[in-house]
N, C-alpha and C. Protein backbone atom coordinates (compact mmCIF):
# COMPACT_ATOMS: atom_id res chain seq x y z
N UNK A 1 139.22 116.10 -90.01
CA UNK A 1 138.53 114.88 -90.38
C UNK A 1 138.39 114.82 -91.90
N UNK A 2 138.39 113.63 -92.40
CA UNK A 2 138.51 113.32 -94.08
C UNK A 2 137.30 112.01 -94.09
N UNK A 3 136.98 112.25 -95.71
CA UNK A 3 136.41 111.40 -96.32
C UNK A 3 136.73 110.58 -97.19
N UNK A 4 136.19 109.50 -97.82
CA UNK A 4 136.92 109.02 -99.00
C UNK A 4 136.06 109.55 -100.34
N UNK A 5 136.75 110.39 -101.08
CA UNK A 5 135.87 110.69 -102.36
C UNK A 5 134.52 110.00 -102.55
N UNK A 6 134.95 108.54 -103.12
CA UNK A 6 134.03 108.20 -103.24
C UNK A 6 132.87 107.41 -102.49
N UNK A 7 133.09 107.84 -101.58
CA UNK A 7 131.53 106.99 -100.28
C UNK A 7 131.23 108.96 -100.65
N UNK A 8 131.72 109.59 -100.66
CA UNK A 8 130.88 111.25 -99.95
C UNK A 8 130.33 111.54 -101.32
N UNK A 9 131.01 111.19 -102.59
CA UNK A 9 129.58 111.25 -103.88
C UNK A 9 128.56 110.63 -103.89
N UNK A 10 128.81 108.96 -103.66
CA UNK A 10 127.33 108.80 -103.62
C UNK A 10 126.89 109.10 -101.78
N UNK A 11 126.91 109.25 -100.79
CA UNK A 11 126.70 109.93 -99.71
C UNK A 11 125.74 110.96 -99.84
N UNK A 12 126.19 112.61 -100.77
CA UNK A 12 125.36 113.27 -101.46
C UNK A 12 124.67 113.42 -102.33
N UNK A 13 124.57 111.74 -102.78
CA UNK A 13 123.76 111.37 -103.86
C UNK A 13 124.55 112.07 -105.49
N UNK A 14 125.46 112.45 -105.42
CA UNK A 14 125.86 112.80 -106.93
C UNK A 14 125.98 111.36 -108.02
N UNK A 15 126.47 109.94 -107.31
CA UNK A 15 126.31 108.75 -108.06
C UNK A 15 125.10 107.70 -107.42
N UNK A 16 124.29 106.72 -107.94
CA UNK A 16 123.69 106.39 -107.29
C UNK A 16 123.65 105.10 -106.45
N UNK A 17 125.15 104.77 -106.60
CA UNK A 17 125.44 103.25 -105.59
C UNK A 17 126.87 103.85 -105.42
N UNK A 18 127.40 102.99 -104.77
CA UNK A 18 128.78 103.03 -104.49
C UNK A 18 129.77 103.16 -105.21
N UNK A 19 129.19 101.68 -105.57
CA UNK A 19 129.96 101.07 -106.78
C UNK A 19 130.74 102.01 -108.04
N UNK A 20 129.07 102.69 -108.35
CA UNK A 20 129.45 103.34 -109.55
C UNK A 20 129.79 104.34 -109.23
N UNK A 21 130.53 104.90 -107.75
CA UNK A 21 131.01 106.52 -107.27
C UNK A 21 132.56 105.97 -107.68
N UNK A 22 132.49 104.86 -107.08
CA UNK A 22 134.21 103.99 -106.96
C UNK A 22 134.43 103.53 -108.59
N UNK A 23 133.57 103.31 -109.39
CA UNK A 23 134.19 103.22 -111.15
C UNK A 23 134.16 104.42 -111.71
N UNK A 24 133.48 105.47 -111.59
CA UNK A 24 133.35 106.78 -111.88
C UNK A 24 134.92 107.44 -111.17
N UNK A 25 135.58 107.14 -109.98
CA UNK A 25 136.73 107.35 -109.88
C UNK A 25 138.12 106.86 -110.40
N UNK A 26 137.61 105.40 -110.56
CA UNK A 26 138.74 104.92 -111.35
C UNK A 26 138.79 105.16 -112.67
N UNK A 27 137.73 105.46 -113.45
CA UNK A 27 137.88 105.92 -114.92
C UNK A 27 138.20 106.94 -114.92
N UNK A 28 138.35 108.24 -113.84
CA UNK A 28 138.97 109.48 -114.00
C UNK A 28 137.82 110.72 -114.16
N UNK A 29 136.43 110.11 -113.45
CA UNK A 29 135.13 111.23 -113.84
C UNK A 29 135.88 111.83 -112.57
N UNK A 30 136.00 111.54 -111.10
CA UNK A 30 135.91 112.30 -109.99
C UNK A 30 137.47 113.14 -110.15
N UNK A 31 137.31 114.62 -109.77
CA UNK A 31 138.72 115.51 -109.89
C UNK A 31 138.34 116.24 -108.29
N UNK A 32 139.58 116.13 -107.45
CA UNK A 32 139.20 117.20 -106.30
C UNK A 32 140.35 118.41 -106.60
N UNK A 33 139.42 119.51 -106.33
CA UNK A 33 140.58 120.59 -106.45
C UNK A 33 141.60 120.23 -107.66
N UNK A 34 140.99 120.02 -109.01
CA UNK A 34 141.26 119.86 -110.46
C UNK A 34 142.17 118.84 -110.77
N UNK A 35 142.79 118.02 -109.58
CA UNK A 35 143.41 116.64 -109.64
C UNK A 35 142.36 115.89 -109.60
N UNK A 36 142.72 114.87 -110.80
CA UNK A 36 142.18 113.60 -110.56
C UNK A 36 142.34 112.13 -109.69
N UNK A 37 141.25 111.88 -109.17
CA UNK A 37 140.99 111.69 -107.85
C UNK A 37 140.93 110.14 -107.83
N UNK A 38 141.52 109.06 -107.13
CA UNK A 38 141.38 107.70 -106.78
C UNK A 38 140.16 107.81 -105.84
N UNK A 39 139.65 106.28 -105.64
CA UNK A 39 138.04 105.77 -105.13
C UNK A 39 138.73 106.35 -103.34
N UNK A 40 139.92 106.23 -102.99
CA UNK A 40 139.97 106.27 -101.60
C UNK A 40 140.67 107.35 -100.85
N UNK A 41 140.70 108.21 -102.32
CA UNK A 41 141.27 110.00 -101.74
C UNK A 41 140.55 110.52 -100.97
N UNK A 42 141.09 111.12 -99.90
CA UNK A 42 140.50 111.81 -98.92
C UNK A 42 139.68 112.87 -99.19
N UNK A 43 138.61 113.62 -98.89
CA UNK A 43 138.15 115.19 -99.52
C UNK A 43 137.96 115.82 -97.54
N UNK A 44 138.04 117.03 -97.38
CA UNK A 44 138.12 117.36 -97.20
C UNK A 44 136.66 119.14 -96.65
N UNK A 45 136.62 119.72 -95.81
CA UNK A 45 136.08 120.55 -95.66
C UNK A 45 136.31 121.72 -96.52
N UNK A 46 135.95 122.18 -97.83
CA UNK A 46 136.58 123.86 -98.98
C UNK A 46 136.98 122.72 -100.00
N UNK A 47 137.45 121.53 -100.14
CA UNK A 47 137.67 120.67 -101.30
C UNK A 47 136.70 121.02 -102.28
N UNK A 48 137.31 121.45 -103.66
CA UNK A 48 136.12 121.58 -105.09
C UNK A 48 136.32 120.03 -105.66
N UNK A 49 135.12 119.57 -105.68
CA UNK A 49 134.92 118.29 -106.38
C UNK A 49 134.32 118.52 -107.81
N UNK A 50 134.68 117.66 -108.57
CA UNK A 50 134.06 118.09 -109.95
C UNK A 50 133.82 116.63 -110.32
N UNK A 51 132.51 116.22 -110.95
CA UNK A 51 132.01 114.95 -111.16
C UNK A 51 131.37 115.01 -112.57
N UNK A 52 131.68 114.10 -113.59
CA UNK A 52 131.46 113.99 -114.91
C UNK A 52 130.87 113.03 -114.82
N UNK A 53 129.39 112.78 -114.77
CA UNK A 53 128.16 112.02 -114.71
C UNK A 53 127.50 112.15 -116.76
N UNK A 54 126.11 112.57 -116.24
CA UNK A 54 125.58 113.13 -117.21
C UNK A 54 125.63 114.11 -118.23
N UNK A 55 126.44 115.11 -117.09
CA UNK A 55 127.08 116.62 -117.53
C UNK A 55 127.63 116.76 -116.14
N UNK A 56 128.65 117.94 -116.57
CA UNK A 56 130.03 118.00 -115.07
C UNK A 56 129.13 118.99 -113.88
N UNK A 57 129.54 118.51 -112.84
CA UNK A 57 128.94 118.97 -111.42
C UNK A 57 130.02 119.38 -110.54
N UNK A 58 130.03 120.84 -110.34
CA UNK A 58 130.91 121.31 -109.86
C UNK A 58 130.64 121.77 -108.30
N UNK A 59 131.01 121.48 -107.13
CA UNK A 59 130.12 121.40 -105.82
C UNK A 59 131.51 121.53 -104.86
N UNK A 60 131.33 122.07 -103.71
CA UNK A 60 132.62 122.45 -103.00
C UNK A 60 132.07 121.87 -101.72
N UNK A 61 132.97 121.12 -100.94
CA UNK A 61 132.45 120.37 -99.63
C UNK A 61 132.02 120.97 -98.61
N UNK A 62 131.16 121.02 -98.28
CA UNK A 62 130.61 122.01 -96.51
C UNK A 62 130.53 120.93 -95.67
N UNK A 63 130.32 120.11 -95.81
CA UNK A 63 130.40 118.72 -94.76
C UNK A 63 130.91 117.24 -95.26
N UNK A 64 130.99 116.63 -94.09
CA UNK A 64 131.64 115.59 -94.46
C UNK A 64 130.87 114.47 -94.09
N UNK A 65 130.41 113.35 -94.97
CA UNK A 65 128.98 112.51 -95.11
C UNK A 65 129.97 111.23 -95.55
N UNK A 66 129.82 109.94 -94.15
CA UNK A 66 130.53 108.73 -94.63
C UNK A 66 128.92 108.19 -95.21
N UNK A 67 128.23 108.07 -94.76
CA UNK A 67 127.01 107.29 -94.63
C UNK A 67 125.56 107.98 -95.98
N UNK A 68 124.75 107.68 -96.54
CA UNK A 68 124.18 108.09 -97.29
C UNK A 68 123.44 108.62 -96.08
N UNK A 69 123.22 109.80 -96.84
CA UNK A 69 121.18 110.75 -95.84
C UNK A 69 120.28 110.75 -96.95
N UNK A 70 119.04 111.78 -96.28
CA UNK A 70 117.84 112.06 -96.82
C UNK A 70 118.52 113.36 -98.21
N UNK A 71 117.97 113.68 -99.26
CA UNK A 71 118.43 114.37 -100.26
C UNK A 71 118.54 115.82 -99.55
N UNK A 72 117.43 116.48 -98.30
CA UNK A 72 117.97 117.98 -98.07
C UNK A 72 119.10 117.88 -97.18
N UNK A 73 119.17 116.88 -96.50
CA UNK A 73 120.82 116.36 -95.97
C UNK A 73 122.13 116.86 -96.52
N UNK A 74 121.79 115.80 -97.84
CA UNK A 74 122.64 115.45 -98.63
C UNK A 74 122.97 117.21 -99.40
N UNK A 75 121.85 117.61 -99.92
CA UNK A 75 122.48 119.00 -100.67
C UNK A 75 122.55 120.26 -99.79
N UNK A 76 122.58 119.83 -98.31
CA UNK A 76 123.71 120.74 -97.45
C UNK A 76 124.48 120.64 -97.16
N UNK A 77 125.05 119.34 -97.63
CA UNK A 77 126.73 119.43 -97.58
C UNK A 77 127.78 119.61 -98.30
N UNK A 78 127.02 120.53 -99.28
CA UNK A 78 127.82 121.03 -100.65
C UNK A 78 127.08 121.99 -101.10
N UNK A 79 127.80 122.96 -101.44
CA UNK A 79 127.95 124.03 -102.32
C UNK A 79 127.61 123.95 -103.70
N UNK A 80 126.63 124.03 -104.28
CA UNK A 80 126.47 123.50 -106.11
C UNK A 80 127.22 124.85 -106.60
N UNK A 81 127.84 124.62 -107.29
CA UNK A 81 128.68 125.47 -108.46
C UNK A 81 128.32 125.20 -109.87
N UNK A 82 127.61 124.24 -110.03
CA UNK A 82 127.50 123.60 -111.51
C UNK A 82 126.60 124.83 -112.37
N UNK A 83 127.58 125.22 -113.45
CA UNK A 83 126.99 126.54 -114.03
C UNK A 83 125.15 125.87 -114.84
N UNK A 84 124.65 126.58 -114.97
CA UNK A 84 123.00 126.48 -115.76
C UNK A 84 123.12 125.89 -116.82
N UNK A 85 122.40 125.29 -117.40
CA UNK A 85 122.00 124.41 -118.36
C UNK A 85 121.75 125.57 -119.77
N UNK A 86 122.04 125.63 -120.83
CA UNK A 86 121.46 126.76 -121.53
C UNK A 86 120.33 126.17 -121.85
N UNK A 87 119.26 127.26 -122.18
CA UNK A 87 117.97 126.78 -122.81
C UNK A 87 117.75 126.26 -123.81
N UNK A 88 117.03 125.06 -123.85
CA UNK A 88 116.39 124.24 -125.10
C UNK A 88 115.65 125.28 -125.66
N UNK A 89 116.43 124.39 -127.33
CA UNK A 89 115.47 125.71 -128.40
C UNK A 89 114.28 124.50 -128.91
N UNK A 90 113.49 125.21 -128.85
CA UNK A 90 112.02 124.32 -129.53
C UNK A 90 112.02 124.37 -130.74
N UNK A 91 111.72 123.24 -131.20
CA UNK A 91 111.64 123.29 -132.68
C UNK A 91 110.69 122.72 -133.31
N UNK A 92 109.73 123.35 -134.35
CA UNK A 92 108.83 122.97 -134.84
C UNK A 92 108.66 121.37 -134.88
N UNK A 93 107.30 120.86 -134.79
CA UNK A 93 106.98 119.20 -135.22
C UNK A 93 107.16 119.00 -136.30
N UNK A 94 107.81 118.34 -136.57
CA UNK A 94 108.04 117.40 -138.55
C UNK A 94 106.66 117.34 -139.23
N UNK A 95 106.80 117.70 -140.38
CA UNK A 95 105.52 117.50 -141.26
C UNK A 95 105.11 116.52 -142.18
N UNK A 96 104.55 115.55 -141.96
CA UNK A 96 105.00 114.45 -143.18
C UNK A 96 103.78 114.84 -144.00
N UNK A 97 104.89 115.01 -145.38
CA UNK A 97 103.82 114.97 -146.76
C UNK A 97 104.37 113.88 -147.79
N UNK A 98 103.53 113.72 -148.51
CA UNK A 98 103.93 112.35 -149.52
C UNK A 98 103.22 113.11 -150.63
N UNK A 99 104.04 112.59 -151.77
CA UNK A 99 104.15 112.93 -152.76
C UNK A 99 102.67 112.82 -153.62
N UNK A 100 102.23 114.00 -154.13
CA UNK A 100 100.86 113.54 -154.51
C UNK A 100 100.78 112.53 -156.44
N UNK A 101 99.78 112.02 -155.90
CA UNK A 101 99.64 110.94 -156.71
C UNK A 101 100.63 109.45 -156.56
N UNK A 102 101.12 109.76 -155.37
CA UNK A 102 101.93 108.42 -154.95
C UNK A 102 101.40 107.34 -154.64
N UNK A 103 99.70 107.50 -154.58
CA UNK A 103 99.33 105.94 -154.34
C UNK A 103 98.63 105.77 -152.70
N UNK A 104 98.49 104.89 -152.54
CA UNK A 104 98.60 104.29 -150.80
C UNK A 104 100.09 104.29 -150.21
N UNK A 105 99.96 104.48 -149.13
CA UNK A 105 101.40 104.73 -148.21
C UNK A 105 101.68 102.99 -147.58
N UNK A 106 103.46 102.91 -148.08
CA UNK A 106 103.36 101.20 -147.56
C UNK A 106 103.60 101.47 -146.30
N UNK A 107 103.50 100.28 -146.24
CA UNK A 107 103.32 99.70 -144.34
C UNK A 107 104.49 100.48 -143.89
N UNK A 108 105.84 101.13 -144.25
CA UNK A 108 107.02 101.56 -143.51
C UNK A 108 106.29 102.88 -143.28
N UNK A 109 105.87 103.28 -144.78
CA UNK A 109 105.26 105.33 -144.43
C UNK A 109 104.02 105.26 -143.36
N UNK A 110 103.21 104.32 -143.35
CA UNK A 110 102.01 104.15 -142.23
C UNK A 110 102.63 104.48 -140.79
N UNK A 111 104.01 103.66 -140.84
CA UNK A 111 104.49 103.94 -139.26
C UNK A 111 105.52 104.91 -139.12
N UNK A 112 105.71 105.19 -140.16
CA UNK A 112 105.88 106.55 -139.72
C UNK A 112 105.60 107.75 -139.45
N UNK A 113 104.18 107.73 -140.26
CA UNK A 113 103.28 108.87 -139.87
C UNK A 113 102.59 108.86 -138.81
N UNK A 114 102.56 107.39 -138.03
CA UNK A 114 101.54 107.16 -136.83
C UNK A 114 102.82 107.49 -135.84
N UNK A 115 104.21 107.40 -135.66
CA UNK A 115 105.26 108.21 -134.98
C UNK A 115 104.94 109.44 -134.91
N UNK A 116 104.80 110.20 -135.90
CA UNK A 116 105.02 111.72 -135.98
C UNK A 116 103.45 112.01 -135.50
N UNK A 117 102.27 111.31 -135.88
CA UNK A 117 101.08 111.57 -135.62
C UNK A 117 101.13 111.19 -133.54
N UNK A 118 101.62 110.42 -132.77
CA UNK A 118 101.76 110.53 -131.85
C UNK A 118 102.24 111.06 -130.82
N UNK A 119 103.56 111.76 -131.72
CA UNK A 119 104.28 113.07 -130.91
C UNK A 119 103.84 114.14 -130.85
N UNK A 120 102.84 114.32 -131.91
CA UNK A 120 102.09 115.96 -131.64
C UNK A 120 100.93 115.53 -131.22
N UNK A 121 100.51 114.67 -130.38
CA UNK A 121 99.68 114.70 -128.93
C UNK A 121 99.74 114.47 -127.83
N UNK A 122 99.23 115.44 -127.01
CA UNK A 122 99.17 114.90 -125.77
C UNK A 122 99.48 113.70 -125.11
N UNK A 123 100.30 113.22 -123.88
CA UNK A 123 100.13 111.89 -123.40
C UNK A 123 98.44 111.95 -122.68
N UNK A 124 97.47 110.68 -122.68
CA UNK A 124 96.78 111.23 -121.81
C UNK A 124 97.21 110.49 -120.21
């Protein structure tokens, strides 16, 4: 039994309409088994799918899904392969200083210090 690529991405939720599983194939994001893949290629049960979304998602088929499911459905019918994200490096908050004896700050430096003054707090 076969699928069509793209109903079984968004199916497992990797795209989030159809549509954009079936333009995501025609622009050349969807690759099965490292060929690149048309909207109505078959996939298969051991098929490696690789999907260039946000960042590439590398997932190998365990089932075969015409119809969308619930998400723990959906991520049992694939294998995630997609290697880890490396860790965000933190980096200090910006410091705004102005030049002393510069005066009053014009209306552009006001908003920009009320930017930088809003990122180093809390949302409440």
């Amino acid at each position: 039994m076969t699928a069509r690529v793209d109903a079984w991405c968004w199916a497992v939720r990797l795209y989030k309409s159809r549509s954009q599983a079936t333009a995501g194939a025609k622009a050349g994001h969807i690759r099965v088994n490292g060929e690149r893949a048309k909207p109505a290629q078959p996939v298969k049960v051991g098929d490696e799918v690789r999907v260039f979304t946000d960042r590439e998602h590398i997932v190998v088929v365990k089932e075969l899904l015409a119809k969308r499911v619930s998400a723990p459905l959906a991520q049992a019918a694939y294998e995630d392969r997609t290697p880890a994200l490396p860790p965000r490096e933190e980096r200090p908050a910006p410091v705004f200083q102005r030049e002393r004896g510069a005066g009053r700050p014009t209306k552009r430096d006001r908003r920009v210090l009320d930017r930088l003054i809003a990122r180093g707090r809390p949302e409440s």
